[in-house]
Protein backbone atom coordinates (compact mmCIF):
# COMPACT_ATOMS: atom_id res chain seq x y z
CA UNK A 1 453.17 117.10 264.53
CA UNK A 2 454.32 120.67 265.11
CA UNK A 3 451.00 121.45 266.61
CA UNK A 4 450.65 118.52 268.69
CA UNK A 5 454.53 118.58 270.24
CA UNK A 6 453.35 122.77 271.14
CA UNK A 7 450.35 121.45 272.70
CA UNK A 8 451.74 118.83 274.83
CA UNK A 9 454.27 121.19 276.12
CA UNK A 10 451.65 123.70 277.26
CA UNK A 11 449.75 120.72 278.92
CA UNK A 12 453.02 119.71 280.87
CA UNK A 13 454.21 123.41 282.01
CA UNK A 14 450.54 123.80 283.08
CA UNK A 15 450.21 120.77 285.31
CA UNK A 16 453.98 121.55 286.09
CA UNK A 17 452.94 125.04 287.06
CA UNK A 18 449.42 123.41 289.23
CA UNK A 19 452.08 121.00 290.91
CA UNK A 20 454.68 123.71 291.77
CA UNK A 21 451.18 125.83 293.20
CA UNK A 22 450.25 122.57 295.14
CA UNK A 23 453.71 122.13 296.82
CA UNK A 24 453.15 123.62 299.72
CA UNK A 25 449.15 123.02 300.43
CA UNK A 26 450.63 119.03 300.16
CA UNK A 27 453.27 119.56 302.83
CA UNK A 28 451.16 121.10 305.24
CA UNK A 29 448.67 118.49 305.12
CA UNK A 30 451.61 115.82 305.49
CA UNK A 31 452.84 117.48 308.16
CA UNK A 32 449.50 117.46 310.43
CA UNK A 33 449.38 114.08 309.80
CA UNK A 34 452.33 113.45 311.45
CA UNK A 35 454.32 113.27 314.94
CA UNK A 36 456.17 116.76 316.34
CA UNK A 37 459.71 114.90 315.97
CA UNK A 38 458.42 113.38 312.54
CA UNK A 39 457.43 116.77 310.84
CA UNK A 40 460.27 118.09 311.78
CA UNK A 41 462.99 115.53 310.56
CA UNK A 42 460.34 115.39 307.23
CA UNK A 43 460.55 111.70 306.86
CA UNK A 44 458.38 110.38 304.23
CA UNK A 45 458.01 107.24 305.37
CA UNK A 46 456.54 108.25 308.96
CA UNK A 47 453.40 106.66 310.17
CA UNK A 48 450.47 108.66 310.24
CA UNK A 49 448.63 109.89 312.67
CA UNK A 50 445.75 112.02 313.96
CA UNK A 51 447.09 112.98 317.35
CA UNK A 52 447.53 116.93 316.31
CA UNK A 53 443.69 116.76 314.84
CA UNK A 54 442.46 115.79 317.68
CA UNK A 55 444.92 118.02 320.15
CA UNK A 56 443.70 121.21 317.91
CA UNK A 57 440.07 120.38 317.97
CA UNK A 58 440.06 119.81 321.86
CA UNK A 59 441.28 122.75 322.36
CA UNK A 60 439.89 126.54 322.14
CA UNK A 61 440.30 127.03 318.53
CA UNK A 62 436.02 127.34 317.88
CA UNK A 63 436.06 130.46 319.57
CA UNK A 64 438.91 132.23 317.57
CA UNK A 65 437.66 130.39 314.33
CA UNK A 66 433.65 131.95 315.41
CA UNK A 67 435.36 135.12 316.29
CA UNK A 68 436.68 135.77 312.89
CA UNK A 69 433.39 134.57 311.31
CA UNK A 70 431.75 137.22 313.07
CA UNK A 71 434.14 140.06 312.26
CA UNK A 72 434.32 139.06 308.81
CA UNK A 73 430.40 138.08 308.30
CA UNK A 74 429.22 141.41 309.65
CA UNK A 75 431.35 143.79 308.31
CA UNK A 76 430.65 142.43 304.94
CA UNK A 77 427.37 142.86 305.05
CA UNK A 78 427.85 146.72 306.46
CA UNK A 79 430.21 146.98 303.50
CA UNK A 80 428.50 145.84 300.52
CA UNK A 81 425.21 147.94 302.06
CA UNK A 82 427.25 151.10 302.10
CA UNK A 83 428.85 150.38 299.00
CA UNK A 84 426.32 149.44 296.61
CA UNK A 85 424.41 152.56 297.04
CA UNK A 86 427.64 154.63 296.23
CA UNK A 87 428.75 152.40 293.48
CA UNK A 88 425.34 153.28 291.90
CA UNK A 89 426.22 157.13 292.72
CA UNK A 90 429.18 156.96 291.54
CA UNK A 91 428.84 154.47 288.17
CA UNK A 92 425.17 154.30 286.60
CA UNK A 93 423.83 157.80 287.96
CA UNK A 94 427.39 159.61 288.55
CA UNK A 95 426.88 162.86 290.58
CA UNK A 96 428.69 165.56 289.99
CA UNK A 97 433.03 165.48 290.25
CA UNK A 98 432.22 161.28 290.58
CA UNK A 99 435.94 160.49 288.72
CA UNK A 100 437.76 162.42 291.46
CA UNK A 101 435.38 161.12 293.70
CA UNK A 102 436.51 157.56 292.50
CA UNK A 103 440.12 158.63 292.94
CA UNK A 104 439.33 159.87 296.44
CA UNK A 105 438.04 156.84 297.82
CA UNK A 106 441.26 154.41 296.54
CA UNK A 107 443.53 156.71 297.53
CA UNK A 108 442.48 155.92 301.30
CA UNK A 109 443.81 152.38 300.24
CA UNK A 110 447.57 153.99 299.88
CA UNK A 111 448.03 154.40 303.49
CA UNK A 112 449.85 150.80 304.88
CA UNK A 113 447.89 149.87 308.29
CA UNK A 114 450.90 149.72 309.88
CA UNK A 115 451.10 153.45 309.92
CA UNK A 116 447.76 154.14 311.36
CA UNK A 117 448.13 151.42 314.14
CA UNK A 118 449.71 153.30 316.83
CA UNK A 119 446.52 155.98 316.86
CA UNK A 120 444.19 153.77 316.12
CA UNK A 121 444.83 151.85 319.09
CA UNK A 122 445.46 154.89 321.46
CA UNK A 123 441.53 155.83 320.10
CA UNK A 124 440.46 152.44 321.36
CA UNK A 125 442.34 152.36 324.15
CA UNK A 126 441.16 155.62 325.32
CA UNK A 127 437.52 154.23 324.35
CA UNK A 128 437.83 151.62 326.69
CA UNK A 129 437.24 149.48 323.64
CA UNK A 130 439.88 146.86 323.72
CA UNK A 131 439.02 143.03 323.16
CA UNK A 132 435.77 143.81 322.04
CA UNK A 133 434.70 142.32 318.97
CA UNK A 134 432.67 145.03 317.47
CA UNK A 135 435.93 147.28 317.26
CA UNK A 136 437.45 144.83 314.34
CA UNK A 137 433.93 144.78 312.86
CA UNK A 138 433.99 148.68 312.36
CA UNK A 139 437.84 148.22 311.33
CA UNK A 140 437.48 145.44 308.71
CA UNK A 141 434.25 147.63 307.32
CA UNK A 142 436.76 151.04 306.91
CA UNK A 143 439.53 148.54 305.59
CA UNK A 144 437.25 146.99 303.01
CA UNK A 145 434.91 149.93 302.07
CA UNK A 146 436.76 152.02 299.48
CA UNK A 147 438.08 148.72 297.74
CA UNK A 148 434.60 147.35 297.61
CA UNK A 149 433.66 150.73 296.05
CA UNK A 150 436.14 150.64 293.34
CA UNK A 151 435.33 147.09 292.32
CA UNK A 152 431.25 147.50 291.59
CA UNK A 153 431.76 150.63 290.02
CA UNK A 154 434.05 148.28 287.72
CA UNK A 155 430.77 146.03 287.88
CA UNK A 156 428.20 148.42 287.83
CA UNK A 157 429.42 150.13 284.92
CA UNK A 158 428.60 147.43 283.06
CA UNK A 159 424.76 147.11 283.79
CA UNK A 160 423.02 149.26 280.49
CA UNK A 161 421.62 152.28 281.52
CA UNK A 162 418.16 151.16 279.30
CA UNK A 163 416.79 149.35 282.06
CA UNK A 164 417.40 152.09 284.51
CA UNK A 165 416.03 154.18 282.47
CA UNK A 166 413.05 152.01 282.23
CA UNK A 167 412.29 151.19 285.67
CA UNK A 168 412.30 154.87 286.14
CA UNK A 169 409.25 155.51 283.32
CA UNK A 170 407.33 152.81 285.08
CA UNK A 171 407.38 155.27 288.53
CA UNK A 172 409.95 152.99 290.88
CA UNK A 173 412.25 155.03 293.38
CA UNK A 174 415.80 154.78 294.29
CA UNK A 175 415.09 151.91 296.61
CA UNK A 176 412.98 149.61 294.45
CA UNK A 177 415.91 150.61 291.14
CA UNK A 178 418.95 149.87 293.75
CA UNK A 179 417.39 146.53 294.96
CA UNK A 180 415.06 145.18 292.07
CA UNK A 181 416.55 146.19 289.34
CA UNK A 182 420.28 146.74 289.97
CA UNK A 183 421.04 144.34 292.40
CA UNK A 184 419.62 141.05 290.53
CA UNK A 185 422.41 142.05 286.79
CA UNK A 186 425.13 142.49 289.45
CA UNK A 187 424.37 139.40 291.80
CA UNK A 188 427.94 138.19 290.33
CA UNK A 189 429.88 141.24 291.15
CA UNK A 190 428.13 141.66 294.62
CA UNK A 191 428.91 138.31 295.09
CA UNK A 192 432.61 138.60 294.39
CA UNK A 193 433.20 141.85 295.63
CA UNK A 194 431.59 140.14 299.19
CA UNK A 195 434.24 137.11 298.65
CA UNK A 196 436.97 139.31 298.16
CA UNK A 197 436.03 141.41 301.49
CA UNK A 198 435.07 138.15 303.57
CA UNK A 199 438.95 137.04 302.69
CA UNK A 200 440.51 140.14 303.46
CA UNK A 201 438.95 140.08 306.51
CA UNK A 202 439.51 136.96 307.74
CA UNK A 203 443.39 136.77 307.16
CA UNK A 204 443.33 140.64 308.60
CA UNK A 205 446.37 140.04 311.59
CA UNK A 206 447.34 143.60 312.29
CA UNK A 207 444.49 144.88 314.18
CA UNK A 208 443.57 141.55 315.41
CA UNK A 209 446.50 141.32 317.25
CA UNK A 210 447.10 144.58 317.91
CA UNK A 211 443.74 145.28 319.68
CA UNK A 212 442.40 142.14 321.42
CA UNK A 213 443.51 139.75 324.05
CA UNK A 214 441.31 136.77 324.97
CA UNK A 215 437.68 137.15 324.03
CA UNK A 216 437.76 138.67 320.93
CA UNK A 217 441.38 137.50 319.30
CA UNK A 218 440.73 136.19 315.56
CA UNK A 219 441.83 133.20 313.47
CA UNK A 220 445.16 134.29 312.68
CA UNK A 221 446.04 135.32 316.19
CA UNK A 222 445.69 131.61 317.04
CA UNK A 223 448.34 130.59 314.67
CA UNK A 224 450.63 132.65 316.06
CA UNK A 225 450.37 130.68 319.40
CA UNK A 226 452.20 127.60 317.93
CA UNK A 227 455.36 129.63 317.62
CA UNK A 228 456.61 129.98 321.04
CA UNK A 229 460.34 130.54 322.66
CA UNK A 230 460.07 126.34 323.43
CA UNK A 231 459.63 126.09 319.41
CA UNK A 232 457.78 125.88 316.66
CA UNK A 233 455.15 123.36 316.68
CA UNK A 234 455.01 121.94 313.08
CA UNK A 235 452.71 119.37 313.20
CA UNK A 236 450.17 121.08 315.19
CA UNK A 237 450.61 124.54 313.60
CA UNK A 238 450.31 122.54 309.72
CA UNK A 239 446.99 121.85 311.21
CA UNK A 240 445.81 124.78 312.76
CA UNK A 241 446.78 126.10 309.31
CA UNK A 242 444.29 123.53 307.62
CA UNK A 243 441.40 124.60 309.94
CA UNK A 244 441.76 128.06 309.79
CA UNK A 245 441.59 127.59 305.80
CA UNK A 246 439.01 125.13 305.43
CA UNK A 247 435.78 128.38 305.62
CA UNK A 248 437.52 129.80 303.02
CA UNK A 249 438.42 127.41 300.79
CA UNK A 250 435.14 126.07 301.70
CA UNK A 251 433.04 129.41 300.61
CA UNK A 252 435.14 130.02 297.69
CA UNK A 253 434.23 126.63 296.38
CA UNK A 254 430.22 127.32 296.96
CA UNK A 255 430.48 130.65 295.56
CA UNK A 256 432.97 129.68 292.39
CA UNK A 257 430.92 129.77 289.74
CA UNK A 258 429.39 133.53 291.05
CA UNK A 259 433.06 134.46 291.18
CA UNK A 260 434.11 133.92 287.88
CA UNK A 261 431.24 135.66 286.26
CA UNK A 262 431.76 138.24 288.73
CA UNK A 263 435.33 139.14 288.30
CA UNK A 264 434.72 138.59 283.86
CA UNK A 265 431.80 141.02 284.25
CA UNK A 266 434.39 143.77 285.53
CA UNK A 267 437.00 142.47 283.51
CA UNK A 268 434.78 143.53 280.14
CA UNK A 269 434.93 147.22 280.41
C-alpha cells in the first residue's frame, strides 16, 4: 500500500509538473485562435477564429522564416565540418597541450554577445556588409563553433580507440578514419550537437537585429514587429510565435530518437 500511495504521488507531481510546462504553449495557441479584443480580455468562452492565421500567413513572414533557415542551415553545416575534425584532434588522437586547448576554445563562450556588438557591427559596417545574409551565417558559425567543439569531444571520447587503431593497420588515411569510421559510432552526437547549433541559431536575436534591415532580418526580428507604440498585438503575435516554432519543434521531433542517444552517449563518460 506504502509502495503504491509513493507511486501514485510521483505519477501526479509528474503530470502536475508536464501541465505546469504546458501552461504557457496552451495559452499561446488559445490566444491565436482568437480576436485582438478577445485575447486580450482572456475570455474563455470566446469564439474561435482563424482571422490572425490567415493575416500572418498573407503577409511577409516566408521570407524572415527562409531567412533564418538559411542562416541556421548553413552555418551548421560549416560548424559541424570544422568541428568534427578538431573534436577528433582534440579527443581520439589528442595533439599535444589538447586539455588547455579544450579550455581555450570554451572560454571564447565567456564573453556575453552583448559586449562584442558594438565592434562587431562597426567591422560590418565599415565592410559595407549590412543586411546581407551571409554576415549572420559567418556569425552563427563563430557563435556555435567552440560549443560544438566541446560537446563531440564529450562524444568522441567515447568511440574505443580499437577501431581506430584498426582502420589504421588496414592502410586508411585521416579522411577515410574521420568519415568512415568515426563519423558512422558518432551519427548520434553529430546529430545532436547539429540540433543544438540549428536552435541556437535560429532563436539568435542580437545580431539579427543588430545587423540587418529588410532583406536579410531573421525569425525573431519578425516577432518583434507585433509590439509597436499602438500596442501589443496578442492574437497575432501568439501566432507568429506558433509559426516561428513549428521548424523546430518540427526537427526536434524527426531527429528525437538521434537526440537522446546522442546526448546519453556524452552523458556516459
Amino acid at each position: 500500500m506504502t509502495r503504491t500511495r509513493a507511486g501514485a504521488i510521483r505519477i501526479f507531481l509528474a503530470w502536475a509538473a508536464c501541465a505546469l510546462f504546458a501552461a504557457p504553449l496552451l495559452f499561446v495557441v488559445q490566444a491565436s485562435l482568437r480576436s485582438e479584443a478577445d485575447a486580450v480580455s482572456g475570455e474563455l468562452l470566446a469564439p474561435f477564429t482563424l482571422d490572425q492565421w490567415r493575416l500572418l500567413l498573407d503577409s511577409d513572414a516566408t521570407k524572415y522564416l527562409l531567412n533564418s533557415a538559411i542562416a541556421s542551415g548553413c552555418s551548421v553545416v560549416l560548424v559541424i565540418a570544422l568541428a568534427f575534425p578538431a573534436a577528433y584532434a582534440l579527443a581520439v588522437r589528442p595533439v599535444r597541450g589538447a586539455e588547455q586547448l579544450r579550455m581555450f576554445i570554451l572560454s571564447t563562450k565567456f564573453l556575453p554577445m552583448v559586449a562584442a556588438i558594438l565592434p562587431i557591427f562597426l567591422l560590418v559596417s565599415t565592410a559595407g556588409a549590412l543586411d546581407q545574409l551571409w554576415v549572420l551565417v559567418l556569425l552563427y558559425t563563430s557563435m556555435n563553433l567552440p560549443i560544438a567543439i566541446w560537446i563531440l569531444c564529450s562524444f568522441l571520447l567515447e568511440v574505443p580507440a580499437e577501431i581506430v587503431e584498426a582502420a589504421q593497420l588496414d592502410g586508411a588515411g585521416l579522411r577515410r578514419i574521420l568519415l568512415q569510421v568515426i563519423a558512422p559510432v558518432a551519427l548520434p552526437g553529430i546529430s545532436a550537437t547539429a540540433l543544438i547549433c540549428v536552435i541556437f541559431s535560429w532563436n539568435e536575436f542580437l545580431f539579427a537585429l543588430n545587423l540587418t534591415a529588410t532583406s536579410a532580418s531573421t525569425a525573431p526580428v519578425f516577432l518583434v514587429g507585433f509590439i509597436t507604440n499602438q500596442g501589443l498585438f496578442l492574437a497575432r503575435l501568439s501566432a507568429a510565435v506558433l509559426l516561428v516554432s513549428l521548424p523546430v519543434l518540427a526537427l526536434g521531433l524527426v531527429a528525437q530518437g538521434k537526440l537522446v542517444r546522442g546526448l546519453s552517449l556524452g552523458a556516459v563518460k
